[in-house]
C-alpha atoms as a PDB file:
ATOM      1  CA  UNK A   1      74.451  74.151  62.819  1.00  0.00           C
ATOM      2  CA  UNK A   2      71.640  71.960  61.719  1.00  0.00           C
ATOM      3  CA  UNK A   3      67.949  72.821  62.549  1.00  0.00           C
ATOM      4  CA  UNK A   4      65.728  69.690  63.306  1.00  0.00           C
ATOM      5  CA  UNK A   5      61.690  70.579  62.930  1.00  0.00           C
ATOM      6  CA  UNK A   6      59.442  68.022  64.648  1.00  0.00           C
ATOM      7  CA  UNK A   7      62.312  68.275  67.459  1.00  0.00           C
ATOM      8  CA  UNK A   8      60.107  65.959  70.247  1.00  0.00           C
ATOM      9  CA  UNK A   9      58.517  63.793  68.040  1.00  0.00           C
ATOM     10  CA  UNK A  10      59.069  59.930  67.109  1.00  0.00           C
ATOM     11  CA  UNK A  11      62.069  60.169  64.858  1.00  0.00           C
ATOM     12  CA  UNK A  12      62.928  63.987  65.527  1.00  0.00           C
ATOM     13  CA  UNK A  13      63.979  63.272  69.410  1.00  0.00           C
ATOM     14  CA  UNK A  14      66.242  60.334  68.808  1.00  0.00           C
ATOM     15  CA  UNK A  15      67.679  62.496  65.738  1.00  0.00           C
ATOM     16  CA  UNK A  16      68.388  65.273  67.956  1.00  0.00           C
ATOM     17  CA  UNK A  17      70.333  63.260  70.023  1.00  0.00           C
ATOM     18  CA  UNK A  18      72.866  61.682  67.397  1.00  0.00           C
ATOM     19  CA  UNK A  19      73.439  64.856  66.322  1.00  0.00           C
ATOM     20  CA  UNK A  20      74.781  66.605  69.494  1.00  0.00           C
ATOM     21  CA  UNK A  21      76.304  63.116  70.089  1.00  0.00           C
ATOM     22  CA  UNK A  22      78.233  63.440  67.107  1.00  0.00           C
ATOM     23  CA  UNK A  23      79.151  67.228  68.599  1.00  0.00           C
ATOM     24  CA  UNK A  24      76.776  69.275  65.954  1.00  0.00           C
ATOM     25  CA  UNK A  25      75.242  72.638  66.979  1.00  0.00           C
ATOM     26  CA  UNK A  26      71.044  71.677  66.746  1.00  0.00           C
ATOM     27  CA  UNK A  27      68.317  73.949  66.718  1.00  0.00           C
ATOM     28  CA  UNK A  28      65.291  71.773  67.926  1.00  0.00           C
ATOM     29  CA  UNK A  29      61.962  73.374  66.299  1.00  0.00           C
ATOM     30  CA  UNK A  30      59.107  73.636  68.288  1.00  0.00           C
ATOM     31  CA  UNK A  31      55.662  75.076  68.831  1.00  0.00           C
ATOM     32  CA  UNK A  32      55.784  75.409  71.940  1.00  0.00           C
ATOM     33  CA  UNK A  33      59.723  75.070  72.804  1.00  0.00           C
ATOM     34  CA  UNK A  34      59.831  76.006  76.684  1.00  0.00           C
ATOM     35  CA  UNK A  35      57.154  72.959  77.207  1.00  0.00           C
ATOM     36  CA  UNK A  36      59.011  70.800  75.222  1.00  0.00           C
ATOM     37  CA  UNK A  37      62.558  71.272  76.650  1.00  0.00           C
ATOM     38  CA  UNK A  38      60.851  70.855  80.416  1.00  0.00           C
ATOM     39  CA  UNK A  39      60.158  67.651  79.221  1.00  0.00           C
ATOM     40  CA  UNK A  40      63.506  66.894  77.118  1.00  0.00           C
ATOM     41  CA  UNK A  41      65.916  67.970  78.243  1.00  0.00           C
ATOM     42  CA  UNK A  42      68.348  69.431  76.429  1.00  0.00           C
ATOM     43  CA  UNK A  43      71.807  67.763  75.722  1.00  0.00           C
ATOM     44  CA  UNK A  44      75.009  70.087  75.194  1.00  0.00           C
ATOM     45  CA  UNK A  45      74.807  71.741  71.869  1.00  0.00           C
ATOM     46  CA  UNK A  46      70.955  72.368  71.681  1.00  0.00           C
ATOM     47  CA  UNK A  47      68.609  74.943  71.671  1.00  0.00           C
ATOM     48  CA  UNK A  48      65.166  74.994  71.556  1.00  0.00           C
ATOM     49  CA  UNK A  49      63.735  77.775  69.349  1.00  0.00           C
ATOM     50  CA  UNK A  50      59.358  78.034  68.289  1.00  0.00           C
ATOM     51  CA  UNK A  51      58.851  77.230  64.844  1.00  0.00           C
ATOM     52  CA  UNK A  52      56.325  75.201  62.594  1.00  0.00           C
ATOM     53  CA  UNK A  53      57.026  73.421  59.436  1.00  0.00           C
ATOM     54  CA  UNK A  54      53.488  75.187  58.209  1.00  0.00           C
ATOM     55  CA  UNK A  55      54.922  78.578  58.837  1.00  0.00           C
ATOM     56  CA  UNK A  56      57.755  79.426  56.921  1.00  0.00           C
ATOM     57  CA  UNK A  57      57.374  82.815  58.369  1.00  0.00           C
ATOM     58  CA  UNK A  58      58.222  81.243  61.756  1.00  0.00           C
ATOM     59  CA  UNK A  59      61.324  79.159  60.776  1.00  0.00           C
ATOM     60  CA  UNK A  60      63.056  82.204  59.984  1.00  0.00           C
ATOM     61  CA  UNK A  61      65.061  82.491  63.219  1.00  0.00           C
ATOM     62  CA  UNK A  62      65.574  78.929  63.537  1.00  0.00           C
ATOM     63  CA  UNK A  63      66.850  78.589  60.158  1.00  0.00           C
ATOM     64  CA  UNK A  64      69.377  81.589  60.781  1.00  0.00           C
ATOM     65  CA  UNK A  65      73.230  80.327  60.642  1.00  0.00           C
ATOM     66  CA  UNK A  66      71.968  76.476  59.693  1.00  0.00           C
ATOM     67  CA  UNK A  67      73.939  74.976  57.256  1.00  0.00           C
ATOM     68  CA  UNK A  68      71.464  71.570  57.388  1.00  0.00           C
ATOM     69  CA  UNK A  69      68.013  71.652  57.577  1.00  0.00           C
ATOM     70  CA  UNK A  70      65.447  68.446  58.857  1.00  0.00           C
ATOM     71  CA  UNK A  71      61.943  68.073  58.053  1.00  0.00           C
ATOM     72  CA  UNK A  72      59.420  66.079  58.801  1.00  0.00           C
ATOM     73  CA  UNK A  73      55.360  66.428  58.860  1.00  0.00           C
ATOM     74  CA  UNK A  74      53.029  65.522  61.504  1.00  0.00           C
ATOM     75  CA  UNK A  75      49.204  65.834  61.866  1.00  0.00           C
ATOM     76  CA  UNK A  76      47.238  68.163  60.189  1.00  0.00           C
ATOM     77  CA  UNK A  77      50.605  69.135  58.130  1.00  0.00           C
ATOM     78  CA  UNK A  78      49.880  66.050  55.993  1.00  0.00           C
ATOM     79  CA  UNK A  79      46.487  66.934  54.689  1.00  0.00           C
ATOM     80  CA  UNK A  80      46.999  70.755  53.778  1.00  0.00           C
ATOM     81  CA  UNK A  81      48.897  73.630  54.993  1.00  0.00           C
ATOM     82  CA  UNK A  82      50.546  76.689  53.124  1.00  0.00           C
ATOM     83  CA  UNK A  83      53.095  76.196  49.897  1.00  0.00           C
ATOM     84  CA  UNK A  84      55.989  74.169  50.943  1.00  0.00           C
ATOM     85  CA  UNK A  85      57.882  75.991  48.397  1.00  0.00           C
ATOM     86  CA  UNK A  86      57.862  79.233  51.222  1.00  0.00           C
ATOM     87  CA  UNK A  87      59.891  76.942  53.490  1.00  0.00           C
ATOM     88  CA  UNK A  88      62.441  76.657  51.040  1.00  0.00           C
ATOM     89  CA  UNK A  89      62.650  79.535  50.006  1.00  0.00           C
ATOM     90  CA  UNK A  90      63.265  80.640  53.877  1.00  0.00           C
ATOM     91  CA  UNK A  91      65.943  78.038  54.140  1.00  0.00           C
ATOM     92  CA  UNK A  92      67.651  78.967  51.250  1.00  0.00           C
ATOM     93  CA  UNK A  93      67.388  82.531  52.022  1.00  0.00           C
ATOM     94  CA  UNK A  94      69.052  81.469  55.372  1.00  0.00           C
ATOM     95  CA  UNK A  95      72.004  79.882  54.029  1.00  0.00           C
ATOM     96  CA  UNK A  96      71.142  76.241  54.142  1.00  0.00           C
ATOM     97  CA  UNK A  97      72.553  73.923  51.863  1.00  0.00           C
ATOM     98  CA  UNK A  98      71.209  70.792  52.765  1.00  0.00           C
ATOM     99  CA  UNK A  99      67.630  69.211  53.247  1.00  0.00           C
ATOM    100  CA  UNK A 100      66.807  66.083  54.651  1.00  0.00           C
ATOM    101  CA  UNK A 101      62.660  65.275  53.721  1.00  0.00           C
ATOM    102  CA  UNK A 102      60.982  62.552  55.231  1.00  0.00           C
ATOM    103  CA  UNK A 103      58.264  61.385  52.578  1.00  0.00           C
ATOM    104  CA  UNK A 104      56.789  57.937  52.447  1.00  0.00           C
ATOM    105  CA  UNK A 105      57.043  55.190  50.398  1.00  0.00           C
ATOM    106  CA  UNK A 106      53.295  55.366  49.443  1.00  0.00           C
ATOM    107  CA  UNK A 107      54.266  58.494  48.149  1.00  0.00           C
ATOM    108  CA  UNK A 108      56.402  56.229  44.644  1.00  0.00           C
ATOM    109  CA  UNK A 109      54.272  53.488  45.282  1.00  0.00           C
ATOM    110  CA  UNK A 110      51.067  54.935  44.789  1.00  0.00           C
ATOM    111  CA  UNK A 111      51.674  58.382  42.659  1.00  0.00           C
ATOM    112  CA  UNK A 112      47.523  58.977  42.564  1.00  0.00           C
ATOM    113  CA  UNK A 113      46.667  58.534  46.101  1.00  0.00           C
ATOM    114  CA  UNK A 114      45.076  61.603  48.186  1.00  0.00           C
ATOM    115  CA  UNK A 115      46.061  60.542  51.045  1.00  0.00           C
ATOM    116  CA  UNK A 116      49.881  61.066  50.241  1.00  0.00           C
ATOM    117  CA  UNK A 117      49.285  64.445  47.710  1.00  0.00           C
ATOM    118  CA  UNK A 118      51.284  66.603  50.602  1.00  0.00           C
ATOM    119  CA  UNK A 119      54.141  65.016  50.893  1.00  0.00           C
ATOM    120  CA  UNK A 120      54.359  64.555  47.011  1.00  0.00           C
ATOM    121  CA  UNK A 121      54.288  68.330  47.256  1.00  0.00           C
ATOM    122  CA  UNK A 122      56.544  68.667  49.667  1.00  0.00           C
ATOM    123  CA  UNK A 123      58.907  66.377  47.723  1.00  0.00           C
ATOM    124  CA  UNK A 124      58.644  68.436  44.611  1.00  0.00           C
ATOM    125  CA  UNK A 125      59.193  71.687  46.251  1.00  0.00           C
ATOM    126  CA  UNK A 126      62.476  69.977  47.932  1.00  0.00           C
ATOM    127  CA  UNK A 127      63.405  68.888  44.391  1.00  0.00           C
ATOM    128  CA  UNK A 128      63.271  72.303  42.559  1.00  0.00           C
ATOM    129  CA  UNK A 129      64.366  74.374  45.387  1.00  0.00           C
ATOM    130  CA  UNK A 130      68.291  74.262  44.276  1.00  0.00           C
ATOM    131  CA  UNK A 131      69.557  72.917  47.374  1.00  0.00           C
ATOM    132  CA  UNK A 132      71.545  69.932  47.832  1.00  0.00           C
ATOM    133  CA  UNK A 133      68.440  67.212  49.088  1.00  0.00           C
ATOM    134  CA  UNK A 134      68.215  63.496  50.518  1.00  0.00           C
ATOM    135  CA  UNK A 135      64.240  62.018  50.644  1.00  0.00           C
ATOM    136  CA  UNK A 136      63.523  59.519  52.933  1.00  0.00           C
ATOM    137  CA  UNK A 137      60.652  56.919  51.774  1.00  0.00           C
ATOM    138  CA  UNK A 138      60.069  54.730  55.066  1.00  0.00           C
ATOM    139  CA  UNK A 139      57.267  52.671  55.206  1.00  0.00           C
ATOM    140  CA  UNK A 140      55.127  51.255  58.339  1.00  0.00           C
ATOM    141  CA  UNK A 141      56.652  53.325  61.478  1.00  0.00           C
ATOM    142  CA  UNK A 142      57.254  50.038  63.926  1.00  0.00           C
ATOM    143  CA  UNK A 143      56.226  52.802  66.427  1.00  0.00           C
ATOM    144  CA  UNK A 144      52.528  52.869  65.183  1.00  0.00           C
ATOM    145  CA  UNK A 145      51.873  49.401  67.593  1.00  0.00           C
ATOM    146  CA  UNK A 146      51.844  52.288  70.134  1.00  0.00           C
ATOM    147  CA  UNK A 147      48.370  52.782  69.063  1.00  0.00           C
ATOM    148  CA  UNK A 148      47.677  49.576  70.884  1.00  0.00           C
ATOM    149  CA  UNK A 149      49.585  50.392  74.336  1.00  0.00           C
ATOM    150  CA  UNK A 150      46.691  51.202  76.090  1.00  0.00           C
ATOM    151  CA  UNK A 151      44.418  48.024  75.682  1.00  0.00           C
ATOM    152  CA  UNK A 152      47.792  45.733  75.807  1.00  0.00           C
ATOM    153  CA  UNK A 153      48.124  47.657  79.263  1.00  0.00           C
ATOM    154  CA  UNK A 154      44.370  47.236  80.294  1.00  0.00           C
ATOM    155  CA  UNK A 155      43.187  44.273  78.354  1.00  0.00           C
ATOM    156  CA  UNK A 156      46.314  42.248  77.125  1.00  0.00           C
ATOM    157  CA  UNK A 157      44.204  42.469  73.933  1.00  0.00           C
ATOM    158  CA  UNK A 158      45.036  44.318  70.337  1.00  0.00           C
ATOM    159  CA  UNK A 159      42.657  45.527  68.428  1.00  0.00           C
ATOM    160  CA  UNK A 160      43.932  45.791  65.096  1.00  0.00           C
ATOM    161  CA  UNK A 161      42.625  45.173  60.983  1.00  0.00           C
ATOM    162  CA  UNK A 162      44.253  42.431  58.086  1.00  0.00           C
ATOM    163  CA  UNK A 163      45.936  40.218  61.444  1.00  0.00           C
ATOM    164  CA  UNK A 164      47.637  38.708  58.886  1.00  0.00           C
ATOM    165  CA  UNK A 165      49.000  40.651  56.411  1.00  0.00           C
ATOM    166  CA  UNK A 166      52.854  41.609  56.646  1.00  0.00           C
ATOM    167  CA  UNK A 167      54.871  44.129  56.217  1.00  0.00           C
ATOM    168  CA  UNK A 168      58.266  45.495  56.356  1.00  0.00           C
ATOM    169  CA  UNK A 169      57.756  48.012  59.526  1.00  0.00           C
ATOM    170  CA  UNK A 170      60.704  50.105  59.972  1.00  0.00           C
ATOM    171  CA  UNK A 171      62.630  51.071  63.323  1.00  0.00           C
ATOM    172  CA  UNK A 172      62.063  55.207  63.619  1.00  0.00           C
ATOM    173  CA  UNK A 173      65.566  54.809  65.171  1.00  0.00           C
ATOM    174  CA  UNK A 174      66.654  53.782  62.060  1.00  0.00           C
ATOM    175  CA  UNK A 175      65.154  56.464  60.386  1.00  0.00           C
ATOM    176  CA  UNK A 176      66.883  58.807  62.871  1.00  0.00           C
ATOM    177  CA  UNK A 177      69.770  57.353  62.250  1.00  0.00           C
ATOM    178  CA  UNK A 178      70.055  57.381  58.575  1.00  0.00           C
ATOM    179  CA  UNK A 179      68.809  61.258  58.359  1.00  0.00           C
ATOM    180  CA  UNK A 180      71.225  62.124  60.943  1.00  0.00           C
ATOM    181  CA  UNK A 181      74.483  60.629  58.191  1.00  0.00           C
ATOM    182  CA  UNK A 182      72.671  62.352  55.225  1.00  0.00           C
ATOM    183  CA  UNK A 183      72.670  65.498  57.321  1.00  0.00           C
ATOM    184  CA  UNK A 184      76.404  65.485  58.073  1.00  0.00           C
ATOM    185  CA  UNK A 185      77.932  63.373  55.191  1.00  0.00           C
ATOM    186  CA  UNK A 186      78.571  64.007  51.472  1.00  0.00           C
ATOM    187  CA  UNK A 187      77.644  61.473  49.083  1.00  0.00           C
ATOM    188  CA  UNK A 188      73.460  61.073  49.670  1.00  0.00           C
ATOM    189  CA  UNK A 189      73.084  64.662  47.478  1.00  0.00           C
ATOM    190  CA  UNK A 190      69.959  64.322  45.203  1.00  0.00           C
ATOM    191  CA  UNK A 191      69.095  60.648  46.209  1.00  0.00           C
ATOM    192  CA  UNK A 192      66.229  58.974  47.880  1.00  0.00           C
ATOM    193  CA  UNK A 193      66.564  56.169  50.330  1.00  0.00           C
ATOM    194  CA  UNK A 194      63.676  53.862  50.967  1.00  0.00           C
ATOM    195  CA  UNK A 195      63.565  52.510  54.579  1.00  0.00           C
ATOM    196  CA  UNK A 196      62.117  49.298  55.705  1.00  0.00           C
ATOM    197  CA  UNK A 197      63.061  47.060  58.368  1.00  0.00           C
ATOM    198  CA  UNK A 198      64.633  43.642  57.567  1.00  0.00           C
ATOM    199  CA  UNK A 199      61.452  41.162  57.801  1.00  0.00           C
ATOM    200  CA  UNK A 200      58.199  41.054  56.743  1.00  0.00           C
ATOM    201  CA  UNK A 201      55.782  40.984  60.223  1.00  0.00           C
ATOM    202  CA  UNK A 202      52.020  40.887  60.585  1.00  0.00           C
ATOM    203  CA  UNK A 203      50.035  42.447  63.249  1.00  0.00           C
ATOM    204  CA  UNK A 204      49.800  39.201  64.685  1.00  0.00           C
ATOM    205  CA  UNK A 205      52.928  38.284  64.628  1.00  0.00           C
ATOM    206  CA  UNK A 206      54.118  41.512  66.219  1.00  0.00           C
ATOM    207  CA  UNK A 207      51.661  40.683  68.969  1.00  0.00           C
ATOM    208  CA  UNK A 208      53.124  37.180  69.406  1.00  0.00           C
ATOM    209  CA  UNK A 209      56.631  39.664  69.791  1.00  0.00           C
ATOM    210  CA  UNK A 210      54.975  41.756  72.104  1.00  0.00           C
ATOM    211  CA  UNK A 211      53.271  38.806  74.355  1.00  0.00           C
ATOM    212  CA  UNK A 212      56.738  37.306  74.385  1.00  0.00           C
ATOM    213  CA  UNK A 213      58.893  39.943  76.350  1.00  0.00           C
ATOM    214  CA  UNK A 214      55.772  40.936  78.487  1.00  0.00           C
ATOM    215  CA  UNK A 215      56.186  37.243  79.743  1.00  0.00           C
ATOM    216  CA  UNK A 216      52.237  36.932  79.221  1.00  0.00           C
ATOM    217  CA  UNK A 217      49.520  35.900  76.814  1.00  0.00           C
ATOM    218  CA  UNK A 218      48.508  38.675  74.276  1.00  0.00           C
ATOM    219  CA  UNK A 219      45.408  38.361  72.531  1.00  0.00           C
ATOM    220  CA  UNK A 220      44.751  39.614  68.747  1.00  0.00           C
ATOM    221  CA  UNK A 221      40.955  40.918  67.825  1.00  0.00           C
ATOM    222  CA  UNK A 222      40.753  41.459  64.243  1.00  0.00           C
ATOM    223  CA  UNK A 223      39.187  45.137  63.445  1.00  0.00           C
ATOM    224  CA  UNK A 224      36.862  44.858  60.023  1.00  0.00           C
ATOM    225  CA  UNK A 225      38.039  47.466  58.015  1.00  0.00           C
ATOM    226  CA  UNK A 226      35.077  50.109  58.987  1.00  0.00           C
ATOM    227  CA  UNK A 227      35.527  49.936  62.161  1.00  0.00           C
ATOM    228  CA  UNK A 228      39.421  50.809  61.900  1.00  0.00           C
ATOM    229  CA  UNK A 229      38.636  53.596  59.981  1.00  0.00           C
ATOM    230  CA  UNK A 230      36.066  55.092  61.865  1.00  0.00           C
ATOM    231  CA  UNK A 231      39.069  54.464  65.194  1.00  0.00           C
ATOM    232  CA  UNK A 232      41.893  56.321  62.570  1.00  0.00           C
ATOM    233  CA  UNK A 233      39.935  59.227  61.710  1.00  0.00           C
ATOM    234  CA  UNK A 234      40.260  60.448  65.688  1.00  0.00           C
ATOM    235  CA  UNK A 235      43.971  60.940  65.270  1.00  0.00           C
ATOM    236  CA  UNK A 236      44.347  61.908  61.376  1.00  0.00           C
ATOM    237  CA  UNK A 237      42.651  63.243  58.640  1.00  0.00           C
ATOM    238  CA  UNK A 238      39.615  60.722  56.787  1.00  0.00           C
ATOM    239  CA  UNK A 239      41.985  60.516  53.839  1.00  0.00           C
ATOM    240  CA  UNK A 240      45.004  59.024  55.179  1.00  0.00           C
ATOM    241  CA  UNK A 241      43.089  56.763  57.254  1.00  0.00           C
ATOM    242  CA  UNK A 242      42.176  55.525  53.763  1.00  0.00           C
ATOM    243  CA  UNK A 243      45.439  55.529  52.801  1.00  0.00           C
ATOM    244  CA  UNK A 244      46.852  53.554  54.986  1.00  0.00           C
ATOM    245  CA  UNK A 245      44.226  51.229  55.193  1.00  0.00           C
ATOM    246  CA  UNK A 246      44.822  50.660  51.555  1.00  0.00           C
ATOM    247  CA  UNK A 247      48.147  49.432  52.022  1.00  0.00           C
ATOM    248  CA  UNK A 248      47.853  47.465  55.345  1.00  0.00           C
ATOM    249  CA  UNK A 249      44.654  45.429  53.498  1.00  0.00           C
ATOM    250  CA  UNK A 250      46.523  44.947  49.980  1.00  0.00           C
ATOM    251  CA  UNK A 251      49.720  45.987  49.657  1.00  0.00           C
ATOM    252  CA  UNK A 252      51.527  46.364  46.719  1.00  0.00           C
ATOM    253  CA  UNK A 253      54.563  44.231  45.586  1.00  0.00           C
ATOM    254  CA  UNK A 254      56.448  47.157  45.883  1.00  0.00           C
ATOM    255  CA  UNK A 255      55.541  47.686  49.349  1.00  0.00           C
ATOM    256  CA  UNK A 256      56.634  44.348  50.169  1.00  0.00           C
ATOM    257  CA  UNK A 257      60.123  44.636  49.580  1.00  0.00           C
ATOM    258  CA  UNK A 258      62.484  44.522  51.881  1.00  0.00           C
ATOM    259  CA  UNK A 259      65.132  47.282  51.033  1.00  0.00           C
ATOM    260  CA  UNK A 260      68.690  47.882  51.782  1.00  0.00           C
ATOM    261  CA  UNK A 261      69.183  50.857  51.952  1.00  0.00           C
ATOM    262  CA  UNK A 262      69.203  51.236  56.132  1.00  0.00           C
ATOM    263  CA  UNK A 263      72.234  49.166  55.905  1.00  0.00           C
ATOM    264  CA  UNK A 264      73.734  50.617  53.009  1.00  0.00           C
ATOM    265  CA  UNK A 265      73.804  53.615  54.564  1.00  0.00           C
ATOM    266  CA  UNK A 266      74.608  52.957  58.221  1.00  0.00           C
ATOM    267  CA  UNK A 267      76.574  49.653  57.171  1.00  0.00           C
ATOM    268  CA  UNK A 268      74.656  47.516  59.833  1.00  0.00           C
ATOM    269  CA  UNK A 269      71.416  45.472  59.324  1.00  0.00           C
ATOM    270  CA  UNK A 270      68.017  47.223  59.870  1.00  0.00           C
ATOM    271  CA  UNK A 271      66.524  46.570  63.561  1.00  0.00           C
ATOM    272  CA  UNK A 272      63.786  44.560  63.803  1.00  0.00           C
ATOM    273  CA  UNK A 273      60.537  44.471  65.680  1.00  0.00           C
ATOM    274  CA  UNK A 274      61.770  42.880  68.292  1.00  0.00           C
ATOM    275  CA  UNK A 275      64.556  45.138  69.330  1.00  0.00           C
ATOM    276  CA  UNK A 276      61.842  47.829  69.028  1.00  0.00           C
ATOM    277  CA  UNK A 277      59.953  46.291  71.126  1.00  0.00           C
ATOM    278  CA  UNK A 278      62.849  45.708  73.789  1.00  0.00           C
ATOM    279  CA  UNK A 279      63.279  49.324  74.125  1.00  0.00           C
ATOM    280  CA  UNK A 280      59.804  50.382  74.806  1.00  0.00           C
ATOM    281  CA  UNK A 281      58.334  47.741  76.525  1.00  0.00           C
ATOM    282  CA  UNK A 282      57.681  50.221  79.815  1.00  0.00           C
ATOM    283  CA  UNK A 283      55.009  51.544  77.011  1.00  0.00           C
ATOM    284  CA  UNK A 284      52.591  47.870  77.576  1.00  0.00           C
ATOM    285  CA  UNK A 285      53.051  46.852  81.193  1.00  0.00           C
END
């Protein structure tokens, strides 16, 4: 049995689903499980069970019989939150042998920065907690041009900072897809895989990607760097805002490479934008 936290979120979801595809057992983590499998529903093999990666106390139950455990962190879970060493410790306690974290690249490429402290944390406790572990370092979620759905919907307009600085945004599929082989394969024990996608692609350009497969003109309005802020800080804490608008503004060289490692892994290329895109364009009609 594996237990997947995050269960209906961006990467969590599709994860859930290679898993029971594959034919594992998958406890999907929730805080409020009967809502969320009303609105997933549930393939063969799953059950939904309440949990929260904050409370260790609550994973208990869904850690019980799990030989694999997933995590991943979402909102306020990224700024602050109770020891990560207590989760663990519960997993452990449980039985599990096997944690898959995902971290973030800004978490190597910038060792000082507040913004990424948790998951360093979280990586550390992972690290000395004497299971067998796989980190995942993505960087830019492709899935963050969600953020402009509604005024591509309204306005055929993005609204979005640095138009033209690129990066390598990764498929969350692909993320999925590479914790769901370190979850049920030998051979990714105490390594870290960073996850990019396969290009280099400005917010711009991925509005030129966009425009295309809606079939009609997309305009770009380039945010200063205040005002981006001030429109981040609604949906996460001050200091990541910071933090990411540190790398989207001047990235680092290291956050410029394009890695391997999706298709070392999953021995196929990365997907691209574009085939991101593809499958959610419903999201900017």
């Amino acid at each position: 049995m594996i237990t997947v936290t995050g269960a209906t979120g961006t990467i969590g979801r599709t994860l859930v689903d290679l898993l029971t595809e594959a034919g594992e057992d998958v406890v999907a983590v929730s805080r409020h499980p009967r809502r969320a499998s009303s609105a997933v529903p549930a393939a063969t093999g799953v059950r939904w069970a309440e949990g929260h990666v904050g409370d260790a106390a609550s994973m208990r139950a869904p850690l019980t019989g799990a030989r694999a455990l997933f995590i991943v962190l979402g909102g306020e879970l990224n700024a602050r939150g109770e020891d990560p060493r207590l989760l663990l410790r519960a997993a452990a306690d449980a039985g599990v042998e096997r944690v898959v974290l995902v971290s973030s690249q800004v978490a190597a490429t910038r060792p000082e920065a507040p913004s990424h402290a948790r998951l360093r944390e979280f990586e550390a406790a992972v690290r000395a907690s004497g299971l067998g572990f796989t980190i995942l370092r993505p960087g830019g979620f492709a899935s963050n041009a969600f953020a402009w759905a509604e005024t591509i919907r309204t306005k055929r307009t993005v609204f979005a900072p640095f138009a033209d600085v690129a990066l390598p945004v990764v498929d969350p599929a692909d993320i999925a897809a590479v914790a769901a082989t370190a979850l049920r394969e030998d051979g990714h024990g105490g390594r870290v895989h960073e996850l990019t996608g396969p290009e280099l692609i400005s917010p711009r350009q991925q509005a030129a990607v966009i425009s295309a497969a809606l079939g009609e003109e997309v305009t770009l309005v380039e945010l200063p760097r205040e005002e981006a802020h001030a429109a981040m800080s609604r949906f996460m804490p001050a200091e990541a805002a910071t933090g990411t608008l540190d790398v989207l503004g001047a990235p680092l060289p290291a956050e410029l490479r394009i890695s391997p490692d999706v298709e070392t892994v999953l021995g196929r290329p990365a997907g691209g934008f574009g085939g991101w895109v593809a499958r959610n364009l419903p999201a900017f009609r």
